[in-house]
N, C-alpha and C. Protein backbone atom coordinates (compact mmCIF):
# COMPACT_ATOMS: atom_id res chain seq x y z
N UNK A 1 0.85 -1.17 0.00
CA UNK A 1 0.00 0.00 0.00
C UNK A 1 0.90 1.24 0.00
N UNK A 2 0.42 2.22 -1.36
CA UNK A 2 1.38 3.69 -0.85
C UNK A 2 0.19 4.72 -0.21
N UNK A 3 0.95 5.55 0.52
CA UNK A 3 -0.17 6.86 0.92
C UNK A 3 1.07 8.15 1.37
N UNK A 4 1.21 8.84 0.49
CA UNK A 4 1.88 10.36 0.51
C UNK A 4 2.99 9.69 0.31
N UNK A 5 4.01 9.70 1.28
CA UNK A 5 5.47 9.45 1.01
C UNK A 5 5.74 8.14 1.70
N UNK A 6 4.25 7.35 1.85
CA UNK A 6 4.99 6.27 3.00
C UNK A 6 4.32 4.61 2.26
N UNK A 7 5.13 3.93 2.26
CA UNK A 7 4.87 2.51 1.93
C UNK A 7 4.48 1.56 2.71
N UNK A 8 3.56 0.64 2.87
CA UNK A 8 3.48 -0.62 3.90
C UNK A 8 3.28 -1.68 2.93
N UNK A 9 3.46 -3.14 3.01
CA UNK A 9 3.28 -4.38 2.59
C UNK A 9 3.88 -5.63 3.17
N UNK A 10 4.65 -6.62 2.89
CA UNK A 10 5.12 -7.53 3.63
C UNK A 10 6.40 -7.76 2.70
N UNK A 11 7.33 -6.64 2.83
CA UNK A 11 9.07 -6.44 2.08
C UNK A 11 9.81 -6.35 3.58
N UNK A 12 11.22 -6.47 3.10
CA UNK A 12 12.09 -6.64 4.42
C UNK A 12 12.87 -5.04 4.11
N UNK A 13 13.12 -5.22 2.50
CA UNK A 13 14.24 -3.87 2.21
C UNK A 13 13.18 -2.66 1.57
N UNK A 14 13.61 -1.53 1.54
CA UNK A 14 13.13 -0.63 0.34
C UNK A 14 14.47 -0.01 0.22
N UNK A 15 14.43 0.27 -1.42
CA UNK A 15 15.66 0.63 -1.88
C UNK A 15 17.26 0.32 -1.56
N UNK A 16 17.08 -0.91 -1.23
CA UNK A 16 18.09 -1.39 -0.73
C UNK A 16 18.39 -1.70 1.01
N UNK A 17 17.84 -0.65 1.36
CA UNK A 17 17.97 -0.29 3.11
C UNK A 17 17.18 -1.05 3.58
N UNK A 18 17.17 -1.86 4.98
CA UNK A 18 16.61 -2.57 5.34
C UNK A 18 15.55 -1.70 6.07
N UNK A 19 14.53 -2.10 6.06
CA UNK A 19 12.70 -1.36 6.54
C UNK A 19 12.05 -2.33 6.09
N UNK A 20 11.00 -3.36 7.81
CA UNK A 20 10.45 -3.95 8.18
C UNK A 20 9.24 -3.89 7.97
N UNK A 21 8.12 -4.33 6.49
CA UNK A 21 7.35 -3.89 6.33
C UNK A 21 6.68 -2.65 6.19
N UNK A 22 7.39 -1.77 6.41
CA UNK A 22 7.19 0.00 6.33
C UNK A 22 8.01 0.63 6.08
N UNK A 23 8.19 1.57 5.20
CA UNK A 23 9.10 2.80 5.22
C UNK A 23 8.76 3.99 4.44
N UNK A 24 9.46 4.87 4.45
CA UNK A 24 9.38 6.86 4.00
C UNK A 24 10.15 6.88 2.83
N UNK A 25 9.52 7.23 1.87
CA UNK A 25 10.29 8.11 0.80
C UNK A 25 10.64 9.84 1.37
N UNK A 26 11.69 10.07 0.92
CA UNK A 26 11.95 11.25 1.51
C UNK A 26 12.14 12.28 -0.23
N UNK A 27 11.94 11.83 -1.21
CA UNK A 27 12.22 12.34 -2.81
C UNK A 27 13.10 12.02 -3.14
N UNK A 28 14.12 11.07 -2.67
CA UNK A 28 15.57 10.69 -2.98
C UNK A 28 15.64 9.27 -2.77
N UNK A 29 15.43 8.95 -1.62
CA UNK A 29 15.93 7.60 -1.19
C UNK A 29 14.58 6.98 -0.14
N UNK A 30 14.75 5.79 0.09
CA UNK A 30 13.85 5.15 1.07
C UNK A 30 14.17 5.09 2.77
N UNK A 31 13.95 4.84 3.97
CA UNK A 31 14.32 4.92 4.98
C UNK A 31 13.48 4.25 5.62
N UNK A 32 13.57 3.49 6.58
CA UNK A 32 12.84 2.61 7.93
C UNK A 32 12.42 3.88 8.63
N UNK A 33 11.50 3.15 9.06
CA UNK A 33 10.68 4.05 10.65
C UNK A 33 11.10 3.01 11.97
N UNK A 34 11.54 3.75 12.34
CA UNK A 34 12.63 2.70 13.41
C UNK A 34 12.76 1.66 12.98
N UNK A 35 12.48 0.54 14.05
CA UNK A 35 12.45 -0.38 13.54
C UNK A 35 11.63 -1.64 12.82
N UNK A 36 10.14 -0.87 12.73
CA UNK A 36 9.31 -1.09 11.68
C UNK A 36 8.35 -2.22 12.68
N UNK A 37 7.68 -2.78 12.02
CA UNK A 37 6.75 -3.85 12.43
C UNK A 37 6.92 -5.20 12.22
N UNK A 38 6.31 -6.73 12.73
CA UNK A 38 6.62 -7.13 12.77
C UNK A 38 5.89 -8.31 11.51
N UNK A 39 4.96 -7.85 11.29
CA UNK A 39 4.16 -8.55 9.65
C UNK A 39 3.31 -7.56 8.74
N UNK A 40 3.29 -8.05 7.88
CA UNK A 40 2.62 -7.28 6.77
C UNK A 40 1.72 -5.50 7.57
N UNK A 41 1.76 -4.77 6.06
CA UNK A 41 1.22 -3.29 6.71
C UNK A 41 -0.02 -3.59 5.73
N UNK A 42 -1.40 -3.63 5.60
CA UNK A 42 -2.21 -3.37 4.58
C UNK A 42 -2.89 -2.15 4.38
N UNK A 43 -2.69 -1.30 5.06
CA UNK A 43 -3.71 0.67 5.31
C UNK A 43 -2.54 1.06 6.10
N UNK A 44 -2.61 2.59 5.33
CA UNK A 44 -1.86 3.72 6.06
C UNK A 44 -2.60 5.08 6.12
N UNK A 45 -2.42 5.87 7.14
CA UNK A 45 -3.18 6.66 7.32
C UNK A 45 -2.64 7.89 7.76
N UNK A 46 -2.57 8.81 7.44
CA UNK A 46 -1.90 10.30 8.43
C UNK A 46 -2.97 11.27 8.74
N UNK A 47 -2.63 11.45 10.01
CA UNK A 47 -3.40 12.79 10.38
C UNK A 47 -2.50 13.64 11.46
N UNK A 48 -2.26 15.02 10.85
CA UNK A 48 -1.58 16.07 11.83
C UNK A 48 -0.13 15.36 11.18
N UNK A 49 0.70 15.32 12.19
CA UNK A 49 2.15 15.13 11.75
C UNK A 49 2.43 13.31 12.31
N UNK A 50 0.72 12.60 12.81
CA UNK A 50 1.32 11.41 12.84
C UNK A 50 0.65 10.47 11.53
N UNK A 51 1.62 9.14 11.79
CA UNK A 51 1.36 8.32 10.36
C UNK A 51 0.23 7.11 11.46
N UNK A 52 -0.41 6.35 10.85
CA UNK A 52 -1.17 5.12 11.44
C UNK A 52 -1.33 4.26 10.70
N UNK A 53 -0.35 2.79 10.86
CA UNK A 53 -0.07 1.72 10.10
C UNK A 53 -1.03 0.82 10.62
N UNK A 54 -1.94 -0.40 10.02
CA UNK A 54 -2.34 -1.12 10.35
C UNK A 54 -2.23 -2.22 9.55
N UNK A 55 -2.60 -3.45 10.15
CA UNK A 55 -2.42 -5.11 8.77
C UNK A 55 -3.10 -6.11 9.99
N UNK A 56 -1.50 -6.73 9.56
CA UNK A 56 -1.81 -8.01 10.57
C UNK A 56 -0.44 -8.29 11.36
N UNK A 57 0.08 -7.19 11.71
CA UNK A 57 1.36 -7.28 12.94
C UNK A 57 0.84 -7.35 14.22
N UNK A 58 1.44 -7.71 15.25
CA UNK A 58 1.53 -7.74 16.36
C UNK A 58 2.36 -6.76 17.32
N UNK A 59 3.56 -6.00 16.63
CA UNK A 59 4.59 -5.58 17.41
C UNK A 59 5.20 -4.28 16.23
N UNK A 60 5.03 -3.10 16.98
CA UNK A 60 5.65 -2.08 16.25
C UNK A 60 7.02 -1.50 17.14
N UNK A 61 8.00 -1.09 16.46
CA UNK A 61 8.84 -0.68 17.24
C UNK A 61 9.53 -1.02 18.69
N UNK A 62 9.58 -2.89 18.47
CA UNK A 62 9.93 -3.78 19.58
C UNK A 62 8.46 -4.01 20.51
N UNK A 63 7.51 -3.31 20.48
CA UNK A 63 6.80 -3.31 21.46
C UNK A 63 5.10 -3.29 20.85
N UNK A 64 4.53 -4.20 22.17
CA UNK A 64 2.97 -4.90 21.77
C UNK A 64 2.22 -3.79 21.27
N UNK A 65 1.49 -4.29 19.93
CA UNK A 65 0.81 -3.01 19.35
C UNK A 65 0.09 -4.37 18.19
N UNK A 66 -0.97 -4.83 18.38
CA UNK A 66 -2.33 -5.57 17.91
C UNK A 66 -2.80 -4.89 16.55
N UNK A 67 -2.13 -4.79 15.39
CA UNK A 67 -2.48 -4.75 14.25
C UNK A 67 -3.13 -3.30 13.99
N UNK A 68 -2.68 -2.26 14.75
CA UNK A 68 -2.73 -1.14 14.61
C UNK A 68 -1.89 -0.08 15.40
N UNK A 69 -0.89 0.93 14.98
CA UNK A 69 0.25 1.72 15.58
C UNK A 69 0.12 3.12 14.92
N UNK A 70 0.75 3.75 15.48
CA UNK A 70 0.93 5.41 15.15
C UNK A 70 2.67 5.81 15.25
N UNK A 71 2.62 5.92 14.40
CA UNK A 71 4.27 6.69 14.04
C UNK A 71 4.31 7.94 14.28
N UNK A 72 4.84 8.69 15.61
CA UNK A 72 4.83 10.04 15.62
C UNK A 72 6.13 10.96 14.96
N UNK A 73 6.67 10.31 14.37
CA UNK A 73 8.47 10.80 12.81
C UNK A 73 9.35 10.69 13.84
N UNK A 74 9.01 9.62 15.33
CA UNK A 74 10.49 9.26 15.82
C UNK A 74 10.18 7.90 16.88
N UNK A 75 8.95 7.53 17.25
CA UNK A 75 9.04 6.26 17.35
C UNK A 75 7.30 6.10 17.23
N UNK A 76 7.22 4.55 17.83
CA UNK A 76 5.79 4.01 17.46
C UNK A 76 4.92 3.71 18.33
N UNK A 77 4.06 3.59 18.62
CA UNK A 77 3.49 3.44 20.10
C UNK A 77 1.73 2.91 19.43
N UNK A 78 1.61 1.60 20.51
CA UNK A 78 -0.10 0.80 20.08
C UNK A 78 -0.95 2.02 20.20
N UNK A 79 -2.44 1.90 19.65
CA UNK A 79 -3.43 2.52 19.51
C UNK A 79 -3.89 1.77 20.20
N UNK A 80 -4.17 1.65 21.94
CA UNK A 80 -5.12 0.72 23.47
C UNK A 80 -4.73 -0.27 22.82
N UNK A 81 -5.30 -1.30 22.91
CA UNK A 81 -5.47 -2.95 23.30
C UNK A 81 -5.29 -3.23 21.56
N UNK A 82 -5.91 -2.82 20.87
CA UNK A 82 -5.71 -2.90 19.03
C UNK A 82 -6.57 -3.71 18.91
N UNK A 83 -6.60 -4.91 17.61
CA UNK A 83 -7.53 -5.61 17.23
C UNK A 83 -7.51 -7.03 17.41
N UNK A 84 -8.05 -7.87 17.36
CA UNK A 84 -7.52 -9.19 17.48
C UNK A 84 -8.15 -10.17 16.02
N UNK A 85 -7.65 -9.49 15.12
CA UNK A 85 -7.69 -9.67 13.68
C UNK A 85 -7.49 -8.82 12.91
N UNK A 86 -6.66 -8.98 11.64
CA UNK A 86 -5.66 -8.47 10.39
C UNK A 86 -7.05 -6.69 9.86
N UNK A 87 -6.68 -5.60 10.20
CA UNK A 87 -6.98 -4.44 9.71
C UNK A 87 -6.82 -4.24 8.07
N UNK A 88 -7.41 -3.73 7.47
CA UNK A 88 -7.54 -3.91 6.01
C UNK A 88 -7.64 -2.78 5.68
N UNK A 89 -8.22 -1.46 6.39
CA UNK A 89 -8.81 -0.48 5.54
C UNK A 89 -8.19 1.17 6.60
N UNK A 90 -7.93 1.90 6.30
CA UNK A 90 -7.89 3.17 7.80
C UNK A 90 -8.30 3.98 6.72
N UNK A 91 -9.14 5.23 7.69
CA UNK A 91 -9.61 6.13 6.77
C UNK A 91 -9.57 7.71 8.24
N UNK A 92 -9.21 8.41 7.70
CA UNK A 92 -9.06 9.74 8.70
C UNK A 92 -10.03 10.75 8.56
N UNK A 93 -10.89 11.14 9.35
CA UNK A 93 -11.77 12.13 9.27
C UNK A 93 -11.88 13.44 10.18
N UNK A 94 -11.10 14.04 10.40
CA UNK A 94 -11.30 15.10 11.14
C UNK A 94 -10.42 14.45 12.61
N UNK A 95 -11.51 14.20 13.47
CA UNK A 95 -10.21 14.07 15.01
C UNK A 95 -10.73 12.28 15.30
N UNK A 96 -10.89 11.86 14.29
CA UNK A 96 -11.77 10.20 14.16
C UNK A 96 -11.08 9.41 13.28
N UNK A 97 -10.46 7.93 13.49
CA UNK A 97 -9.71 7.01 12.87
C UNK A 97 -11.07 6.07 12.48
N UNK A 98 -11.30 5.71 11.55
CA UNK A 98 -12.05 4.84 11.08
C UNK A 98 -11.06 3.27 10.30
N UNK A 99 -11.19 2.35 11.33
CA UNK A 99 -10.62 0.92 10.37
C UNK A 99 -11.58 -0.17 9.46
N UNK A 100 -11.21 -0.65 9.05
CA UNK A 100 -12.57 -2.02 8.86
C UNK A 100 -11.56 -3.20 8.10
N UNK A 101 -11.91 -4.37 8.88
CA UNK A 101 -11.07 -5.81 8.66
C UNK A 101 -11.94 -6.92 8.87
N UNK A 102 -11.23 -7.50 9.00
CA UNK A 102 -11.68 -9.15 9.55
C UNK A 102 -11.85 -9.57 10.80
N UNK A 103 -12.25 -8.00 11.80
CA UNK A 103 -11.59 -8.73 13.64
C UNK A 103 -13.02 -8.36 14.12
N UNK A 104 -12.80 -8.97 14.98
CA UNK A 104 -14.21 -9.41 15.85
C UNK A 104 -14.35 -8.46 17.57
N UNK A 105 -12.87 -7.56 17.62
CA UNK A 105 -12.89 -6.85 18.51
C UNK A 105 -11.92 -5.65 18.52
N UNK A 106 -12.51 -4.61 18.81
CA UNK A 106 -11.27 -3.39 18.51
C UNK A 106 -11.38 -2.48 20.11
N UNK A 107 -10.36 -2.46 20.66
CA UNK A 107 -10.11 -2.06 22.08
C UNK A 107 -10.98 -2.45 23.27
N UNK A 108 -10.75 -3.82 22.83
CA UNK A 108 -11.17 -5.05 23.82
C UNK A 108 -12.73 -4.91 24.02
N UNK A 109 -13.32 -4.11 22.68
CA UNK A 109 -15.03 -4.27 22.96
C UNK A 109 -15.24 -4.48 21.53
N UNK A 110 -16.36 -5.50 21.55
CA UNK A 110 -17.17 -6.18 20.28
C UNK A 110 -17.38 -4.79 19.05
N UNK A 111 -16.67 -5.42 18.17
CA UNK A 111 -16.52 -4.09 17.08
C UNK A 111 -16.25 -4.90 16.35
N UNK A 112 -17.38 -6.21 15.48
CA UNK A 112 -17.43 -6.57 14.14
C UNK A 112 -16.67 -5.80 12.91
N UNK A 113 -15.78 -5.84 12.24
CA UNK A 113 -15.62 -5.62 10.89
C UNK A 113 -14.74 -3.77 10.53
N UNK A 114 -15.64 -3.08 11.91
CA UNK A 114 -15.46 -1.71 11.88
C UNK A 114 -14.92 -1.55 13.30
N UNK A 115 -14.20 0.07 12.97
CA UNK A 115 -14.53 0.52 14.39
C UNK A 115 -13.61 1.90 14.11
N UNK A 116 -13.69 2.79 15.12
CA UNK A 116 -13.33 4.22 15.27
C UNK A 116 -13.04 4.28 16.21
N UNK A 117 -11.43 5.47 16.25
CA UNK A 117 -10.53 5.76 17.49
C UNK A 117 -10.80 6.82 17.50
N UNK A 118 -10.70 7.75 18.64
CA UNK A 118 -10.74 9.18 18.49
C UNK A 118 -8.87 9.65 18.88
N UNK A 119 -8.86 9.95 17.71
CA UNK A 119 -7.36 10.92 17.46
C UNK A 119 -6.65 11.84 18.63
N UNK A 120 -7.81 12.73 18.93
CA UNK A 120 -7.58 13.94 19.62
C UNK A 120 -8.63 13.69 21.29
N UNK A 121 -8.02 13.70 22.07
CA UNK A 121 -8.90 13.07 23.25
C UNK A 121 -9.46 14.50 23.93
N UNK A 122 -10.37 15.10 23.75
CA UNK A 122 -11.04 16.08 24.60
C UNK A 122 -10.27 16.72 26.09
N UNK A 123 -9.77 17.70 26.30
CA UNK A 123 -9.60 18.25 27.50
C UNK A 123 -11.09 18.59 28.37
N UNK A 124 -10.42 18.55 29.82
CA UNK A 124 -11.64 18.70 30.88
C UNK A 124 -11.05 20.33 31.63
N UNK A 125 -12.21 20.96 31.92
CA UNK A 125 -11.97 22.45 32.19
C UNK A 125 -12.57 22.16 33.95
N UNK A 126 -11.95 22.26 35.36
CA UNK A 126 -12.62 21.80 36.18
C UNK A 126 -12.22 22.68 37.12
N UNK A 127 -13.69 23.50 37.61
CA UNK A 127 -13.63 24.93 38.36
C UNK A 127 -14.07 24.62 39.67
N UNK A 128 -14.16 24.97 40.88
CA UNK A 128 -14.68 25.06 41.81
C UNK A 128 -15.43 26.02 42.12
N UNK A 129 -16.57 25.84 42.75
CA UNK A 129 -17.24 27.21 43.40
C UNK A 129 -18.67 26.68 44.36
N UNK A 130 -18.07 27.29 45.75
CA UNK A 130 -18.79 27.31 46.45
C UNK A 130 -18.86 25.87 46.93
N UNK A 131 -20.08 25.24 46.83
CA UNK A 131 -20.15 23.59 46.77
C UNK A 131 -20.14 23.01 45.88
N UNK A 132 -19.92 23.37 44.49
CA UNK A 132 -20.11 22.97 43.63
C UNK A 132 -18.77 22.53 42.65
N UNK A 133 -18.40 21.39 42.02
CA UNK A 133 -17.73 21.89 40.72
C UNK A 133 -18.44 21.80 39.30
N UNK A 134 -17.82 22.60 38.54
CA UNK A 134 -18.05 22.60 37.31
C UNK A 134 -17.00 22.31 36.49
N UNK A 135 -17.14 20.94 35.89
CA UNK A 135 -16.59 20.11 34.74
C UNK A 135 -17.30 20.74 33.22
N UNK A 136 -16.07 20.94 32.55
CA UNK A 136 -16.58 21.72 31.10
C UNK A 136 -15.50 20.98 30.05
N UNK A 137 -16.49 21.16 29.11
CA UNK A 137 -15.54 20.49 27.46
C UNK A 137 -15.89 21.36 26.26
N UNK A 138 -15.50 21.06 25.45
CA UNK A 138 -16.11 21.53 24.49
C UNK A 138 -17.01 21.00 23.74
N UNK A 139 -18.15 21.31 23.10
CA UNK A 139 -19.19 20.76 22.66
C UNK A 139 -19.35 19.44 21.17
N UNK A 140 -17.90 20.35 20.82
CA UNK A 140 -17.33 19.30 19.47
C UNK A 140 -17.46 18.12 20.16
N UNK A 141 -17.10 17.55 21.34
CA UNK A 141 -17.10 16.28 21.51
C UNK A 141 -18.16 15.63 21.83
N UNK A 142 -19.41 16.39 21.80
CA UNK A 142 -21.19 16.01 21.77
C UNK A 142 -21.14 14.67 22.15
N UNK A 143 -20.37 13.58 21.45
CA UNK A 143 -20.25 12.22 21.23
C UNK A 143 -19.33 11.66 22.66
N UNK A 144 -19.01 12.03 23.15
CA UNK A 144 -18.50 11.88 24.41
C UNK A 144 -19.39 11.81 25.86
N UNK A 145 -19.11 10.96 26.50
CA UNK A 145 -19.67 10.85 27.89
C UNK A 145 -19.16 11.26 28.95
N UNK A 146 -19.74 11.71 29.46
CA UNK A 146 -18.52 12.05 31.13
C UNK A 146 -18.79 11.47 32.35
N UNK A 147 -17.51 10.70 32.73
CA UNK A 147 -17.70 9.63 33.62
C UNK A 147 -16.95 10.32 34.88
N UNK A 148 -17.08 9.50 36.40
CA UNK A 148 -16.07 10.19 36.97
C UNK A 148 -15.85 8.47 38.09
N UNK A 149 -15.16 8.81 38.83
CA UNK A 149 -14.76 7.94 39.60
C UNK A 149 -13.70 8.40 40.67
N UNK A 150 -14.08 7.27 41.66
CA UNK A 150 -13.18 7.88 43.19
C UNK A 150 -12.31 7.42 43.70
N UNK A 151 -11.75 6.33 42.45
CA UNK A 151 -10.42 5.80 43.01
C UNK A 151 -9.74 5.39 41.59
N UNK A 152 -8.92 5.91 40.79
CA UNK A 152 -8.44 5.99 39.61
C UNK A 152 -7.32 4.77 39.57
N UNK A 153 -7.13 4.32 41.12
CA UNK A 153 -6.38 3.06 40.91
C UNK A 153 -7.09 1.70 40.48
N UNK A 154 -8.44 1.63 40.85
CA UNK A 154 -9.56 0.42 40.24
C UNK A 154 -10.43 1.19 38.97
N UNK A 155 -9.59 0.64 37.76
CA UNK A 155 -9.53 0.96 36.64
C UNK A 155 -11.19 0.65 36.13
N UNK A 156 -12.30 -0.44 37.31
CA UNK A 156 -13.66 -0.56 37.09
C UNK A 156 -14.22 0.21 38.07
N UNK A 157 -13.98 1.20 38.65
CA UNK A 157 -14.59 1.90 38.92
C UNK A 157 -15.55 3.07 38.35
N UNK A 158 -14.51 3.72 37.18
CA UNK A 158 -15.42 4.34 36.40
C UNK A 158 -17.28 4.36 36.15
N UNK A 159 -17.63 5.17 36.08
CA UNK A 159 -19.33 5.33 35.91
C UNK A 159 -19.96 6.46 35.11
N UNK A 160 -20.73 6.14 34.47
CA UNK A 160 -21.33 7.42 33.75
C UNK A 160 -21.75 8.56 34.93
N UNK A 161 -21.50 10.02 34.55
CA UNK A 161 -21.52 10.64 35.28
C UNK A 161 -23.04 11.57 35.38
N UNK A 162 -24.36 11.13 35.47
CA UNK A 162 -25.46 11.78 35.18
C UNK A 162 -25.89 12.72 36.09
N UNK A 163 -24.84 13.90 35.49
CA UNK A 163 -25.54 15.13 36.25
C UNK A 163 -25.99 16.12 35.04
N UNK A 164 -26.69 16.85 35.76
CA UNK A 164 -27.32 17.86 34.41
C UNK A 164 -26.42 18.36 33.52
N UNK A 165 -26.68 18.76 32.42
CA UNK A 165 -25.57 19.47 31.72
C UNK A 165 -26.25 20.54 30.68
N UNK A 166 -25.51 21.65 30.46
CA UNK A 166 -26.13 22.58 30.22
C UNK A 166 -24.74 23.13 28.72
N UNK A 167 -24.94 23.84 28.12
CA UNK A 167 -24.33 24.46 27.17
C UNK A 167 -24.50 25.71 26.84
N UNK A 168 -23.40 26.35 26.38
CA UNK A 168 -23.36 27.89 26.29
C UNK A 168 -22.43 28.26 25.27
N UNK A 169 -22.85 28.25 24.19
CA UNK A 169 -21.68 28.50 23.11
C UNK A 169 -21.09 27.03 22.27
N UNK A 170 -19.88 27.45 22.70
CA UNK A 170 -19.14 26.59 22.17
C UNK A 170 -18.89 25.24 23.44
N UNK A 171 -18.94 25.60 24.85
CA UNK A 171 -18.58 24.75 25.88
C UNK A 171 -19.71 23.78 26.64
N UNK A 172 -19.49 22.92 26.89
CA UNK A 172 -20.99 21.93 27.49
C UNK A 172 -20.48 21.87 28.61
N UNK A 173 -21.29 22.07 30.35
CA UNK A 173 -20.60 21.76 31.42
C UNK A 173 -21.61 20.90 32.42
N UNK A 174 -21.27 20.49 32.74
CA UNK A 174 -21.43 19.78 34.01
C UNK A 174 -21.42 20.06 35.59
N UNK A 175 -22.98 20.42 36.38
CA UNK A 175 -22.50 21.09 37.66
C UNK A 175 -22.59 19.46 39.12
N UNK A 176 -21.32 19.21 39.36
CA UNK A 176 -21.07 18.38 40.13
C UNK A 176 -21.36 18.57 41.63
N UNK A 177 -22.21 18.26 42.63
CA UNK A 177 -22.01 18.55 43.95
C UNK A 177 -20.20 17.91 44.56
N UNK A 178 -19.82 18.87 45.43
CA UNK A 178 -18.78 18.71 46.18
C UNK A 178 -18.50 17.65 47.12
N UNK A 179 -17.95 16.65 46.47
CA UNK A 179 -17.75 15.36 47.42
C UNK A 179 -16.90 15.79 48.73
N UNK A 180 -16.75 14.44 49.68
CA UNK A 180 -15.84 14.50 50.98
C UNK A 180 -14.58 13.50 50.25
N UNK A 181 -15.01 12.86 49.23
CA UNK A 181 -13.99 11.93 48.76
C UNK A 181 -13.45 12.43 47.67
N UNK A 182 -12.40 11.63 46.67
CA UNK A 182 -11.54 11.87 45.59
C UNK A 182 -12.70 11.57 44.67
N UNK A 183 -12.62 13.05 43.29
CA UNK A 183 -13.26 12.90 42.49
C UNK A 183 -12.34 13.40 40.93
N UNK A 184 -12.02 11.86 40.20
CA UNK A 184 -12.33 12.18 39.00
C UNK A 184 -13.35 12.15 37.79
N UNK A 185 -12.44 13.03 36.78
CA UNK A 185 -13.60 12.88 35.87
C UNK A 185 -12.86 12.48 34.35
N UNK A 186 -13.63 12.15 33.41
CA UNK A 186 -12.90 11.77 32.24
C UNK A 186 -14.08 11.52 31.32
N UNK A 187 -13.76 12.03 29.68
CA UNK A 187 -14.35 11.78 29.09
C UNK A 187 -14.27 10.75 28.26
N UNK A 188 -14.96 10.05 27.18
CA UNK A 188 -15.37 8.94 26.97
C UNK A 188 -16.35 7.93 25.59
N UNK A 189 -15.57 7.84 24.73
CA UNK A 189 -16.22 7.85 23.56
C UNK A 189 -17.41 6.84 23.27
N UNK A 190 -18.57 7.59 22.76
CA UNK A 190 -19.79 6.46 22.64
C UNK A 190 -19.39 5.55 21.91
C-alpha cells in the first residue's frame, strides 16, 4: 500500500535499506521508521504530523501493538489494546480514525468488521465554586460521555456521570455537587 510518502506491505528492504514492512520516501531515497513492524502493513493513514499503520502485525517498534500503531516521525506506540484480527482499511476524518477488517474486537469491545478511534482526546476544564464543581468540554465532543470515579487506581470503577448538563456557546458543562472523597472525571467515547 502507498499513501503520501509512505509505503506498507510484507518487504524486508526498500531501496536497498533494510525497513520492516514499512518505510518513507523522503524524494531521494527510502528509509525505515525505526524499527518497523513485525508482519505485513495493509492501510496507512496520516493525520496532523502522525502516520497510522495497520495489517496483521503484532509488534511495532519492539513493542505490543495488535495490528494497529501510530508513528509520531520518531518512534511508534499501540493505539489501546488494538484488534484481534488483520486491519484492512484506515480512513481519517477530522479528530476520528475509522478501520474495517476481519476482527471481531477493537479495544477489547465487540466491534465486528469496523470501528473508530478518536485521534484527539477532549480536554476537561474543572472549576470550583462554592459547593459545587463545574466540569466543562467543548461541545465538538457532543459524542463523548462524562464519567467520573473515586479511586483511579480500580480501573472498574469508572461510571457514567449523570448530572445535568447545560451548554453555552461553544462549551458543554457539568454542575457536580462537592464530594468528601476523591473525584475524578474523564471523558469517553460512545
Amino acid at each position: 500500500v502507498l499513501f503520501r510518502s509512505y509505503a506498507g506491505g510484507g518487504f524486508f528492504t526498500a531501496g536497498g535499506n533494510a525497513a520492516k514492512f514499512i518505510a518513507r520516501w523522503n524524494g531521494s531515497s527510502w528509509s525505515a521508521l525505526g524499527s518497523g513492524v513485525n508482519d505485513r502493513v495493509y492501510a496507512l493513514a496520516v493525520s496532523g504530523s502522525n502516520l497510522y499503520a495497520a495489517g496483521w502485525f503484532t509488534i511495532a517498534g519492539g513493542s505490543p501493538a495488535n495490528r494497529i500503531a501510530r508513528w509520531n516521525g520518531s518512534s511508534w506506540s499501540a493505539l489501546g489494546s488494538g484488534m484481534d484480527a488483520e486491519v484492512l482499511a484506515l480512513v481519517e476524518s477530522g479528530s476520528d480514525l475509522y478501520a474495517g477488517g476481519s476482527f471481531g474486537s477493537a479495544g477489547g469491545k465487540v466491534s465486528h468488521f469496523a470501528a473508530r478511534a478518536f485521534l484527539e482526546q477532549p480536554s476537561l476544564s474543572i472549576f470550583r465554586s462554592d459547593g459545587d464543581v463545574t466540569v466543562s468540554w467543548p461541545t465538538f465532543y457532543d459524542t463523548f460521555a462524562l464519567q467520573e470515579n473515586p479511586d483511579t487506581a480500580n480501573s472498574n470503577s469508572w461510571s457514567n456521570a449523570n448530572y445535568p448538563l447545560t451548554t453555552k456557546g461553544a462549551i458543554k458543562s457539568a454542575t457536580v455537587p462537592l464530594a468528601l472523597t476523591n473525584q475524578f472525571f474523564r471523558l469517553i467515547g460512545n
